[in-house]
PDB file of N, CA and C in Angstrom:
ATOM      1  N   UNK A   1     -96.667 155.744 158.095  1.00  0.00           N
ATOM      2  CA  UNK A   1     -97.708 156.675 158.469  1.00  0.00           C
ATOM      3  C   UNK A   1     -98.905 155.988 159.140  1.00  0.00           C
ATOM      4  N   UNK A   2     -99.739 154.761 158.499  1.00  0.00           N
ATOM      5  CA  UNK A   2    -100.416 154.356 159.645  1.00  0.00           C
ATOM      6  C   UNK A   2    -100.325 153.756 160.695  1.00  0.00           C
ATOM      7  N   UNK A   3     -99.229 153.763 161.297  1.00  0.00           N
ATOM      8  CA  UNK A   3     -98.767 153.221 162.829  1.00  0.00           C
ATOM      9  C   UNK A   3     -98.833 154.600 163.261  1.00  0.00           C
ATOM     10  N   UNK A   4     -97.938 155.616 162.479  1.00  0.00           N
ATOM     11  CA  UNK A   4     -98.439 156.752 163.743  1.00  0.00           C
ATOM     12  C   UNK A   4    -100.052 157.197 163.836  1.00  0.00           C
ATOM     13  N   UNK A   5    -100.369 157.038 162.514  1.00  0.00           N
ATOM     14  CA  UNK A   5    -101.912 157.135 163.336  1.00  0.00           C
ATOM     15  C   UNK A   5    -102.907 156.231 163.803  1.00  0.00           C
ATOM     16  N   UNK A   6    -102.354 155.150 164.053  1.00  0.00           N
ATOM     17  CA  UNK A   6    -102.556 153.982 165.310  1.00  0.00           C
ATOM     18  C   UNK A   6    -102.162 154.362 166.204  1.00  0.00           C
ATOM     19  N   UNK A   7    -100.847 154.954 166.336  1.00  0.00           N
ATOM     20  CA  UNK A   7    -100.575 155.739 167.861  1.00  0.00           C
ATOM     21  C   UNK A   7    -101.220 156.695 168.398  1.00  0.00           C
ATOM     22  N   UNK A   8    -101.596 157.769 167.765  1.00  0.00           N
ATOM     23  CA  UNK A   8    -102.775 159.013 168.168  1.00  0.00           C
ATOM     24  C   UNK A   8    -103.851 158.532 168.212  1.00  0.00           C
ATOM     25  N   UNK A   9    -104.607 157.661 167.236  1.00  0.00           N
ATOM     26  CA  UNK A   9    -105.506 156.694 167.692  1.00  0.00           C
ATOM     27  C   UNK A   9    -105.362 156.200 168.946  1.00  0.00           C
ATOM     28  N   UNK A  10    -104.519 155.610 169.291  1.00  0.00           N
ATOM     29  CA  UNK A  10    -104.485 154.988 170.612  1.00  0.00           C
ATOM     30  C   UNK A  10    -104.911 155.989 171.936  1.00  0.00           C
ATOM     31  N   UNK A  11    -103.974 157.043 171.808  1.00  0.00           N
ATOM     32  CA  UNK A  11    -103.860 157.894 172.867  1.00  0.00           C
ATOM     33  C   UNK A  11    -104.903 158.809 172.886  1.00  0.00           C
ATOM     34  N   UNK A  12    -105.600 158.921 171.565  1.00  0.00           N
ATOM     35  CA  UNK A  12    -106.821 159.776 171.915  1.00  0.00           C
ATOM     36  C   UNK A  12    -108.114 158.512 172.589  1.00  0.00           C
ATOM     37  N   UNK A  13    -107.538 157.730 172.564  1.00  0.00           N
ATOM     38  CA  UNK A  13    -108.941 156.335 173.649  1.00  0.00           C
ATOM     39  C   UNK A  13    -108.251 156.979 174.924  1.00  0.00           C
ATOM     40  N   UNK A  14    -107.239 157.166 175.096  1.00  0.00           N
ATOM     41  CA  UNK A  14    -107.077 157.249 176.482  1.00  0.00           C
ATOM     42  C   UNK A  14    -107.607 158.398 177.353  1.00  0.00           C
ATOM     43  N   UNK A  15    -107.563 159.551 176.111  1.00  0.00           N
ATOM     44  CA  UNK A  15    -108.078 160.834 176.807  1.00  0.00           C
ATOM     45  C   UNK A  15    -109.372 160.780 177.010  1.00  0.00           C
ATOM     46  N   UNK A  16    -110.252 160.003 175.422  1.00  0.00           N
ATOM     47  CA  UNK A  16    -111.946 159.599 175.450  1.00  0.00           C
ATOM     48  C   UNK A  16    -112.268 158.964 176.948  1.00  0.00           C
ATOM     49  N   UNK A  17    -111.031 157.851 177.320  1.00  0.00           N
ATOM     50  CA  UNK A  17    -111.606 157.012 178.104  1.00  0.00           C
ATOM     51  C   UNK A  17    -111.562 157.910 179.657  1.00  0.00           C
ATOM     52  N   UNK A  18    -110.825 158.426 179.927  1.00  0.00           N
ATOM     53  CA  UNK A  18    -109.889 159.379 181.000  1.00  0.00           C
ATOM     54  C   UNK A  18    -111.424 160.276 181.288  1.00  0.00           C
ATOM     55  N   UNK A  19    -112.047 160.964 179.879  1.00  0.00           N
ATOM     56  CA  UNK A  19    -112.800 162.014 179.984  1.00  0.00           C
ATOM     57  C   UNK A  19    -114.164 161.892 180.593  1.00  0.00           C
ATOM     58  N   UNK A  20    -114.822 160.192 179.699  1.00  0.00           N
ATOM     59  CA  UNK A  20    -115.471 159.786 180.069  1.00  0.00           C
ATOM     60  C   UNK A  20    -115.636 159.390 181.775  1.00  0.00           C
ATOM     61  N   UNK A  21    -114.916 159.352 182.677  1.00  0.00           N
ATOM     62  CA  UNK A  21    -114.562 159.124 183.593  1.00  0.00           C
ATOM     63  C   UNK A  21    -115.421 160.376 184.546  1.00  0.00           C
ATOM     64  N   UNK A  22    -114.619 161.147 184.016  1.00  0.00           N
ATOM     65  CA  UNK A  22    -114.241 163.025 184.534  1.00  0.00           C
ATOM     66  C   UNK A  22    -115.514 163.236 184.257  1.00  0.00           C
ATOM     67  N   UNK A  23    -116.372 162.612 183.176  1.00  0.00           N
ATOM     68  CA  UNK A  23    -117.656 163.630 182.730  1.00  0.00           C
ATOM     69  C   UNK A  23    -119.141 163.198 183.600  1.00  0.00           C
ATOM     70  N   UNK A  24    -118.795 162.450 184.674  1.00  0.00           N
ATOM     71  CA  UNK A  24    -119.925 161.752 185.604  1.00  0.00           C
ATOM     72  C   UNK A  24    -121.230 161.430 184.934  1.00  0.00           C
ATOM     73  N   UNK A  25    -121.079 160.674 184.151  1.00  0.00           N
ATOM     74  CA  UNK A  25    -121.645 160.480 183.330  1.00  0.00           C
ATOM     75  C   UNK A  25    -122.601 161.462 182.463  1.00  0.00           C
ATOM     76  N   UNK A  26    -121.671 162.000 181.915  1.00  0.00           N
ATOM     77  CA  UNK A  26    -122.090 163.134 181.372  1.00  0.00           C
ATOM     78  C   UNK A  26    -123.141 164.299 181.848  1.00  0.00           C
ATOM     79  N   UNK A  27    -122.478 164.319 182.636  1.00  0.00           N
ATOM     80  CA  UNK A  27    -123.150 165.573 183.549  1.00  0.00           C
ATOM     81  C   UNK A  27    -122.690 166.997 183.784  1.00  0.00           C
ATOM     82  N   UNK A  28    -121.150 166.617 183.429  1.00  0.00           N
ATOM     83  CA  UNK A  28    -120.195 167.841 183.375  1.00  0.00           C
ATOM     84  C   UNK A  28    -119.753 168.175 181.873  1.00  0.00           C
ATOM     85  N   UNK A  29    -120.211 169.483 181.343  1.00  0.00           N
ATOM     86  CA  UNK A  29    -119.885 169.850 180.227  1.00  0.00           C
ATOM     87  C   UNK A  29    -118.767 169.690 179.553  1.00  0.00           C
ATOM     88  N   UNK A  30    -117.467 170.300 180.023  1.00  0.00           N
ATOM     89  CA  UNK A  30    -116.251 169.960 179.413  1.00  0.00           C
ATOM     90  C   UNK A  30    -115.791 168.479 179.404  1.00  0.00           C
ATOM     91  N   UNK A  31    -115.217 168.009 180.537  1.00  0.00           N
ATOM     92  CA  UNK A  31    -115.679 166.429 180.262  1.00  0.00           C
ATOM     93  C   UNK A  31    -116.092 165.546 179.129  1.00  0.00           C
ATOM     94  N   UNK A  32    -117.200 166.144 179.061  1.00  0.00           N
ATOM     95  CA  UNK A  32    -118.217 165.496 178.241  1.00  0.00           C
ATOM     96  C   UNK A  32    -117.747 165.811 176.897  1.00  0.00           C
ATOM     97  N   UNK A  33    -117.775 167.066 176.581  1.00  0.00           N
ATOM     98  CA  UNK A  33    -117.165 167.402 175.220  1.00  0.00           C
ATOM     99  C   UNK A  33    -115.819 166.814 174.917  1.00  0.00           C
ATOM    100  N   UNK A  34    -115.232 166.801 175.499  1.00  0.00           N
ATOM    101  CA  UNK A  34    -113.785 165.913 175.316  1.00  0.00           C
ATOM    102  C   UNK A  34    -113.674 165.021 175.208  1.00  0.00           C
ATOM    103  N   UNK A  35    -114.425 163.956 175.769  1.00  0.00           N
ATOM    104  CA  UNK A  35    -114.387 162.729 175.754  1.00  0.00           C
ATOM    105  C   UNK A  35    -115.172 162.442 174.126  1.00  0.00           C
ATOM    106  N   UNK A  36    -116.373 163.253 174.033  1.00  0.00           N
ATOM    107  CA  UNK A  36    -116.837 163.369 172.196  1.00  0.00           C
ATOM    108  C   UNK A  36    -116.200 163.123 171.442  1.00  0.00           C
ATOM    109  N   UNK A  37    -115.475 164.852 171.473  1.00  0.00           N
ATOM    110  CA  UNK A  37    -114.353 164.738 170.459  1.00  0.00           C
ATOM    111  C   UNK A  37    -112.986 163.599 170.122  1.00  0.00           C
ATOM    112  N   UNK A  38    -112.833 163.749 171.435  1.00  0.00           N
ATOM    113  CA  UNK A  38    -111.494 162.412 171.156  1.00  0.00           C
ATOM    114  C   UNK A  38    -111.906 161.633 170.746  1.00  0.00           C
ATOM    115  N   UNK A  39    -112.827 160.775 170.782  1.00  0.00           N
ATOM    116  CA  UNK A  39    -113.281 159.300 170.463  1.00  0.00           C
ATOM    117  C   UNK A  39    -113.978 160.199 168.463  1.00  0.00           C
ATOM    118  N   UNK A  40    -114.326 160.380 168.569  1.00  0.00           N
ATOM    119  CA  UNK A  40    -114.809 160.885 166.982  1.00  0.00           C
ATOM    120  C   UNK A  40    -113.060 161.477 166.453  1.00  0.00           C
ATOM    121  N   UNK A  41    -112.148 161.844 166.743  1.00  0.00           N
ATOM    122  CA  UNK A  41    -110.746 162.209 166.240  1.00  0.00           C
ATOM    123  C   UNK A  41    -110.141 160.847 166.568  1.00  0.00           C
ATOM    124  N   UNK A  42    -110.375 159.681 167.251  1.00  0.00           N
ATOM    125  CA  UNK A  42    -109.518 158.553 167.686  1.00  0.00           C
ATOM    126  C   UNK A  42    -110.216 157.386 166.773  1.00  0.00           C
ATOM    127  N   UNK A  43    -111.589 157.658 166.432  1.00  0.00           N
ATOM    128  CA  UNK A  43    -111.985 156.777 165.269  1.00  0.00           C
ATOM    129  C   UNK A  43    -111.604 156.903 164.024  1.00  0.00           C
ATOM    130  N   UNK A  44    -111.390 158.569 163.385  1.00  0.00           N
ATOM    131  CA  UNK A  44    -111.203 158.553 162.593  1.00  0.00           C
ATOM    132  C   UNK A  44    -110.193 158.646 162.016  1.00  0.00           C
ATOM    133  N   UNK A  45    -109.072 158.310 163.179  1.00  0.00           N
ATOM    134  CA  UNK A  45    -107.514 157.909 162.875  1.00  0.00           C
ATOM    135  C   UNK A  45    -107.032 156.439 162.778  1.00  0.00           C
ATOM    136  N   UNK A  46    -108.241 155.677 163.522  1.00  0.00           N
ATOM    137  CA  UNK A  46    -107.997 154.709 163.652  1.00  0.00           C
ATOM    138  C   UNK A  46    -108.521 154.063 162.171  1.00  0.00           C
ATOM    139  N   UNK A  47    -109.689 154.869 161.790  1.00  0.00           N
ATOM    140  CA  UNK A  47    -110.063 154.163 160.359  1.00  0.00           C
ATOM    141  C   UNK A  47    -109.091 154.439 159.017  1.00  0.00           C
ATOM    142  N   UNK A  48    -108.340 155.739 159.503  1.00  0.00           N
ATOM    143  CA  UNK A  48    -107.140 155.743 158.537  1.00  0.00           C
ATOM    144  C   UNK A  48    -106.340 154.863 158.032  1.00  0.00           C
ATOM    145  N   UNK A  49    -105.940 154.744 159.328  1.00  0.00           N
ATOM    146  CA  UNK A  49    -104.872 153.233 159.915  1.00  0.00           C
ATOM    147  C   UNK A  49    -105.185 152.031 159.136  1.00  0.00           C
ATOM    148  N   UNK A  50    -106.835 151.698 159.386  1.00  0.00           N
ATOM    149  CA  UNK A  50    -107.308 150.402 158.265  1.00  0.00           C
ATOM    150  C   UNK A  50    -107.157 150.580 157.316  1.00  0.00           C
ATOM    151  N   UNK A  51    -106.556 151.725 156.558  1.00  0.00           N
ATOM    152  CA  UNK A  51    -106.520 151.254 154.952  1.00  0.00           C
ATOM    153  C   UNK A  51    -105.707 150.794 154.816  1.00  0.00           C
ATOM    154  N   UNK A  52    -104.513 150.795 155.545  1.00  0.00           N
ATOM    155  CA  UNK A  52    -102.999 149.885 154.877  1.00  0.00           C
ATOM    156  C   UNK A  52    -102.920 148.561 156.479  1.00  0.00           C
ATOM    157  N   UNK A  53    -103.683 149.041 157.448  1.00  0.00           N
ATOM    158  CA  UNK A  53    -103.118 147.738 158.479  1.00  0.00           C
ATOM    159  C   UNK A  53    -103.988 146.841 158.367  1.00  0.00           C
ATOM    160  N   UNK A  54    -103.763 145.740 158.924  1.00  0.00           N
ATOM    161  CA  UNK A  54    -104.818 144.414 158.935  1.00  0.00           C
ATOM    162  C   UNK A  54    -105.523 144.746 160.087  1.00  0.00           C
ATOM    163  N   UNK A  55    -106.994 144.273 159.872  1.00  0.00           N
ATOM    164  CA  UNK A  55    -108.053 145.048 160.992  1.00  0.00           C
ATOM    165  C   UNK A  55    -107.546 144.646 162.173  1.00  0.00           C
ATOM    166  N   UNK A  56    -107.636 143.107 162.456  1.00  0.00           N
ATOM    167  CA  UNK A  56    -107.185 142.697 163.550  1.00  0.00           C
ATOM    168  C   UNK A  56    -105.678 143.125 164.417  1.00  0.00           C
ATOM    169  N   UNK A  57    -104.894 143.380 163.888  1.00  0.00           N
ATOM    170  CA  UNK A  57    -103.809 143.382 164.315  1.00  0.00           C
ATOM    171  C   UNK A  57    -103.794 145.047 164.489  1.00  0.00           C
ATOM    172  N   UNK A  58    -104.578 145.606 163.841  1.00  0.00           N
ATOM    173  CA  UNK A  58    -104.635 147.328 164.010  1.00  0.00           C
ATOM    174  C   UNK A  58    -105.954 147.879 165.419  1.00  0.00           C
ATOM    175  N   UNK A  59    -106.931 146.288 165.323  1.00  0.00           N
ATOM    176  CA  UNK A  59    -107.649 146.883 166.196  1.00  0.00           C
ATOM    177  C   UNK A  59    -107.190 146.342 167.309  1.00  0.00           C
ATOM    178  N   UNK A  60    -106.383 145.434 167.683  1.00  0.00           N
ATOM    179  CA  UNK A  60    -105.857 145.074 168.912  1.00  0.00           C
ATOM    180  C   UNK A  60    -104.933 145.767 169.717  1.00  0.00           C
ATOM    181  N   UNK A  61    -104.010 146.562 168.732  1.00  0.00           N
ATOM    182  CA  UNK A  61    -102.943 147.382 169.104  1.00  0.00           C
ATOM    183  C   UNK A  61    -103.529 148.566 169.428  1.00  0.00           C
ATOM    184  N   UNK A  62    -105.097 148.985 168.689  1.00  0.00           N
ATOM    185  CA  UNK A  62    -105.463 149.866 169.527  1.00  0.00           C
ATOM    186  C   UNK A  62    -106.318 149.821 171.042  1.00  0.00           C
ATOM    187  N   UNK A  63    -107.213 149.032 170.825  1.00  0.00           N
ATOM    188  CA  UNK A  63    -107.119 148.579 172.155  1.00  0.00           C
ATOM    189  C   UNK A  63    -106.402 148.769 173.632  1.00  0.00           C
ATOM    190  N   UNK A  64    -105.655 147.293 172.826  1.00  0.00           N
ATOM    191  CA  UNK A  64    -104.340 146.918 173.743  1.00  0.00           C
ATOM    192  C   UNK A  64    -103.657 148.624 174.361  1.00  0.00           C
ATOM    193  N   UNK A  65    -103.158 149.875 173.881  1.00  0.00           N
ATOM    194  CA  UNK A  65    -102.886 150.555 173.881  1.00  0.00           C
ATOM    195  C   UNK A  65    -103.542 151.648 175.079  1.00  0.00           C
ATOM    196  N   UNK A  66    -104.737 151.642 174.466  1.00  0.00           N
ATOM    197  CA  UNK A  66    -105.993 152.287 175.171  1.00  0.00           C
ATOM    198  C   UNK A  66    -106.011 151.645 176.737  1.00  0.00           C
ATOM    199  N   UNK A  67    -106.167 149.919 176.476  1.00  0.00           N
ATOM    200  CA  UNK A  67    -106.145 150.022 177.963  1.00  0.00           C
ATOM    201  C   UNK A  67    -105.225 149.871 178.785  1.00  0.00           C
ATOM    202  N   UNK A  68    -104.011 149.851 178.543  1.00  0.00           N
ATOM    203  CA  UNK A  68    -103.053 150.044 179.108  1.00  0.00           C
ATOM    204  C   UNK A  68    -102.608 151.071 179.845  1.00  0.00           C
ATOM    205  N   UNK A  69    -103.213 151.872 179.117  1.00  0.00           N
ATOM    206  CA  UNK A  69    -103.224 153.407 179.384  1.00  0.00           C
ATOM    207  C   UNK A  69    -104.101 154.229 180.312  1.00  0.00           C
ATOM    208  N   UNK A  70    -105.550 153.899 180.001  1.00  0.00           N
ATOM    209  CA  UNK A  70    -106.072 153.780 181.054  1.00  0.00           C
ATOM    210  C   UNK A  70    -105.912 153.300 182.498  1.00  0.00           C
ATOM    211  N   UNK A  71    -105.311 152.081 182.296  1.00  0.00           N
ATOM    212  CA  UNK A  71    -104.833 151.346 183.792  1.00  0.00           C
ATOM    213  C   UNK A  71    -104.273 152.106 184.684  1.00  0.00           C
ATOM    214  N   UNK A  72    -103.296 152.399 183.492  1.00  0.00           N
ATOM    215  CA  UNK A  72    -102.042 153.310 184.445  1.00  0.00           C
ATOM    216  C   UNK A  72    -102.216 154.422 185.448  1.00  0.00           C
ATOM    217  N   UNK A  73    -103.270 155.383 184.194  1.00  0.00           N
ATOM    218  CA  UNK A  73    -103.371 156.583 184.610  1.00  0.00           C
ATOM    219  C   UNK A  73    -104.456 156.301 185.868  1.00  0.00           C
ATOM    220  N   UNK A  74    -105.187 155.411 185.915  1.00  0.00           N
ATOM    221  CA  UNK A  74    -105.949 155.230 186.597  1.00  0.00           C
ATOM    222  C   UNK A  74    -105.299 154.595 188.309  1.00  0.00           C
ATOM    223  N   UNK A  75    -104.293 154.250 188.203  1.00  0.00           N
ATOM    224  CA  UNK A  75    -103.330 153.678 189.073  1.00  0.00           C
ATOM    225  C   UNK A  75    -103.047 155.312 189.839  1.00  0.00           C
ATOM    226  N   UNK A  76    -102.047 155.647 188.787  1.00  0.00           N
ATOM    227  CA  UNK A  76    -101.550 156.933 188.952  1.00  0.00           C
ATOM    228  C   UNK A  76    -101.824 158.080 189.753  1.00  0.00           C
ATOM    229  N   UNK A  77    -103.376 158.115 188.817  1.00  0.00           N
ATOM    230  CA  UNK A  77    -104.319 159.552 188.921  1.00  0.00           C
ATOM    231  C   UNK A  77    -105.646 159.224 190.060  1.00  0.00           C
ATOM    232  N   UNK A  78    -106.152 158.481 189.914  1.00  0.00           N
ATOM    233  CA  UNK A  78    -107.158 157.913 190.615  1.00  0.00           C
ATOM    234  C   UNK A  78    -106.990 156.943 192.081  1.00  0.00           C
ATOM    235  N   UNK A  79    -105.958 156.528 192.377  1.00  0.00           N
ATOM    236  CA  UNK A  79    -105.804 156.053 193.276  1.00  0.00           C
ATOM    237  C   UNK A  79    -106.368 154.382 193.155  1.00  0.00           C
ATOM    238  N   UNK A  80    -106.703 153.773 191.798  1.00  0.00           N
ATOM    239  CA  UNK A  80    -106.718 152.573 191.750  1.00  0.00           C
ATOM    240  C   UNK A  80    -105.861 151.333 191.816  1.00  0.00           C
ATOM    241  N   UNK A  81    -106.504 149.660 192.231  1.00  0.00           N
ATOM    242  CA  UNK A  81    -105.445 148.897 192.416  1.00  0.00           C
ATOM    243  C   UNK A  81    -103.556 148.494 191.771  1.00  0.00           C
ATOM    244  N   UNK A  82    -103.133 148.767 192.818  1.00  0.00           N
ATOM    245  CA  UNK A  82    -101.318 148.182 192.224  1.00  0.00           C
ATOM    246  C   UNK A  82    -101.187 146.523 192.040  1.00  0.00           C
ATOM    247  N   UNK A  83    -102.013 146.247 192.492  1.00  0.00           N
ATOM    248  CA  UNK A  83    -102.389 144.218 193.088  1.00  0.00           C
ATOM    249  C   UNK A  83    -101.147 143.947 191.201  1.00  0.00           C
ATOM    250  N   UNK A  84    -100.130 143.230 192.396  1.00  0.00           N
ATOM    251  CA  UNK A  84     -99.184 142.852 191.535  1.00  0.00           C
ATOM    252  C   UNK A  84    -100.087 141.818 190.515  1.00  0.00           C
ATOM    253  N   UNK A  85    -100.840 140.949 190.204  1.00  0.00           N
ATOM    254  CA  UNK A  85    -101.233 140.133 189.653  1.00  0.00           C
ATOM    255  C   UNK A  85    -101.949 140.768 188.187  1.00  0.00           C
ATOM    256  N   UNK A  86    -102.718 141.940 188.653  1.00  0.00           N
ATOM    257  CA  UNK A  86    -102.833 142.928 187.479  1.00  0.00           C
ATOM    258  C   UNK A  86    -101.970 143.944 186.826  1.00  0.00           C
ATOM    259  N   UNK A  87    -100.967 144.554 187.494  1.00  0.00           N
ATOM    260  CA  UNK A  87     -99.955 144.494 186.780  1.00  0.00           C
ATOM    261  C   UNK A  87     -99.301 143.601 185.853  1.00  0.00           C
ATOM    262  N   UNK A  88     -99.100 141.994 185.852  1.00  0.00           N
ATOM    263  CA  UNK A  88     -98.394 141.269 185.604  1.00  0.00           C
ATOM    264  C   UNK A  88     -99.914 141.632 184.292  1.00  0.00           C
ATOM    265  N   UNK A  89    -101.143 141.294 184.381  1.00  0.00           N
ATOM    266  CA  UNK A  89    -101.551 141.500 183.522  1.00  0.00           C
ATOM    267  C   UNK A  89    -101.760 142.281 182.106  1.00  0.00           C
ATOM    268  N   UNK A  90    -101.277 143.657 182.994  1.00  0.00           N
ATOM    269  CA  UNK A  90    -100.793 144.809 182.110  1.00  0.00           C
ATOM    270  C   UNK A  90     -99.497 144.428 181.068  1.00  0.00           C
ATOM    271  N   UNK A  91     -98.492 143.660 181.716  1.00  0.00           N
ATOM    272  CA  UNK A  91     -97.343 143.465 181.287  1.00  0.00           C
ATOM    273  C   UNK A  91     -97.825 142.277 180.082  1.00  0.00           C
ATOM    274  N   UNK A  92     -98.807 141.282 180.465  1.00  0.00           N
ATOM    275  CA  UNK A  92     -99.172 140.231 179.045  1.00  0.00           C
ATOM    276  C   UNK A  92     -99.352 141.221 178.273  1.00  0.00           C
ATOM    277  N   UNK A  93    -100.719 142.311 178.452  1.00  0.00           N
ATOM    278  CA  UNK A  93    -101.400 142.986 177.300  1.00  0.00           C
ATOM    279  C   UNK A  93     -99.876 143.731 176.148  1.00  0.00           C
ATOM    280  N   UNK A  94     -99.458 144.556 176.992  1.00  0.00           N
ATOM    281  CA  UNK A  94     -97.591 145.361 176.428  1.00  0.00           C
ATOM    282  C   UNK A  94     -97.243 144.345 175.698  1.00  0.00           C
ATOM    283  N   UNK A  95     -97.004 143.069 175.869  1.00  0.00           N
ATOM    284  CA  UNK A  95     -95.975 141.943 175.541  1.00  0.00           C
ATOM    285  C   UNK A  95     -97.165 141.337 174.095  1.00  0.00           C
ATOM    286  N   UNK A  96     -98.321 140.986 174.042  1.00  0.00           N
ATOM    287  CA  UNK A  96     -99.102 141.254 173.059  1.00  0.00           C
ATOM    288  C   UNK A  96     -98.816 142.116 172.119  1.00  0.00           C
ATOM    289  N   UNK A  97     -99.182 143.576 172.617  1.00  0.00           N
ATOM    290  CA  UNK A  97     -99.121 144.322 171.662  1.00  0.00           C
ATOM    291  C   UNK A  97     -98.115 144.708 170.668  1.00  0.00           C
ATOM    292  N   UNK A  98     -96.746 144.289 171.218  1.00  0.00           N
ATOM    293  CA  UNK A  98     -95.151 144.544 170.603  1.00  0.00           C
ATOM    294  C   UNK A  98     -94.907 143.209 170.046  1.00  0.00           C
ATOM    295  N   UNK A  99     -95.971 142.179 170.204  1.00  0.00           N
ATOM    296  CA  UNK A  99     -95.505 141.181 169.266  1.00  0.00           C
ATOM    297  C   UNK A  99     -96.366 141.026 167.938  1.00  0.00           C
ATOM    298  N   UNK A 100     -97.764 141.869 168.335  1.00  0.00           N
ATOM    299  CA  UNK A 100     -98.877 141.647 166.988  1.00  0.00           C
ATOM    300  C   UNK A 100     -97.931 142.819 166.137  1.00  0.00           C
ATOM    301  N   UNK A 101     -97.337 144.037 166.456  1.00  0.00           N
ATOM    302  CA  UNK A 101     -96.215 145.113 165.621  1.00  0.00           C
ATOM    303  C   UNK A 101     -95.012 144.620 165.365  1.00  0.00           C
ATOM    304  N   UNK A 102     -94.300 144.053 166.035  1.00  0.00           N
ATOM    305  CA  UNK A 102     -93.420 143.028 165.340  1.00  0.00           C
ATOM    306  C   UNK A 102     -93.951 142.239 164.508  1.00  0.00           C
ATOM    307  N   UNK A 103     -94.950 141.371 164.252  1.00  0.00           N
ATOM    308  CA  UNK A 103     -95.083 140.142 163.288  1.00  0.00           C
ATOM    309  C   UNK A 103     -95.789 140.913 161.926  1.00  0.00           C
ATOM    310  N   UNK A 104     -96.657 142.254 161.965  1.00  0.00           N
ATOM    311  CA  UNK A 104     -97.055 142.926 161.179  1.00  0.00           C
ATOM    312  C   UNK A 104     -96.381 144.164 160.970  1.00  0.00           C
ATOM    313  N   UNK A 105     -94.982 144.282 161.221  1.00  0.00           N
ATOM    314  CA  UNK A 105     -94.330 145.450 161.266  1.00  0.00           C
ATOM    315  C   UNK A 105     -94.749 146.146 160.344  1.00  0.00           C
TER     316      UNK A 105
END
């Protein structure tokens, strides 16, 4: 149970982070509210998570997760850099994160 809510943890940074984006710096209402909420629902999954994971290895995977995710969508959705070299970077952070969950399965 707290890996999956390291995982919704994770993915609600992405929507916080996504929203924050969208909310021009908070200038646009919905936006703005979304990006709130997620990050206040993505903390307090993530603090779940700390009662049985080790901080470090729970706060890296969330992280790690978050910005990965961000990247992407930001690749994706936004029209930001493909520059193979940051990709390859993306691919360390992935390769990190499946080894700090492997060694703390």
């Amino acid at each position: 149970m707290p890996w999956i809510l390291l995982l919704g943890a994770s993915i609600l940074e992405i929507v916080w982070a996504m929203s924050l984006n969208a909310s021009q710096g908070f200038s646009r209402i919905w936006p703005s509210l979304i990006a709130i909420l997620a990050a206040g629902a993505s903390f307090f999954m993530l603090s779940l998570a700390l009662k049985s994971l080790p901080i470090g290895t729970a706060y890296a995977i969330w992280v790690g997760i978050g910005t990965v995710g961000v990247a992407l969508l930001g690749i994706a959705s936004l029209g930001e850099s493909q520059n193979p070299l940051r990709l390859l970077c993306l691919a360390l952070i992935v390769t990190g994160v499946a080894g700090l969950k492997l060694v703390d399965g």
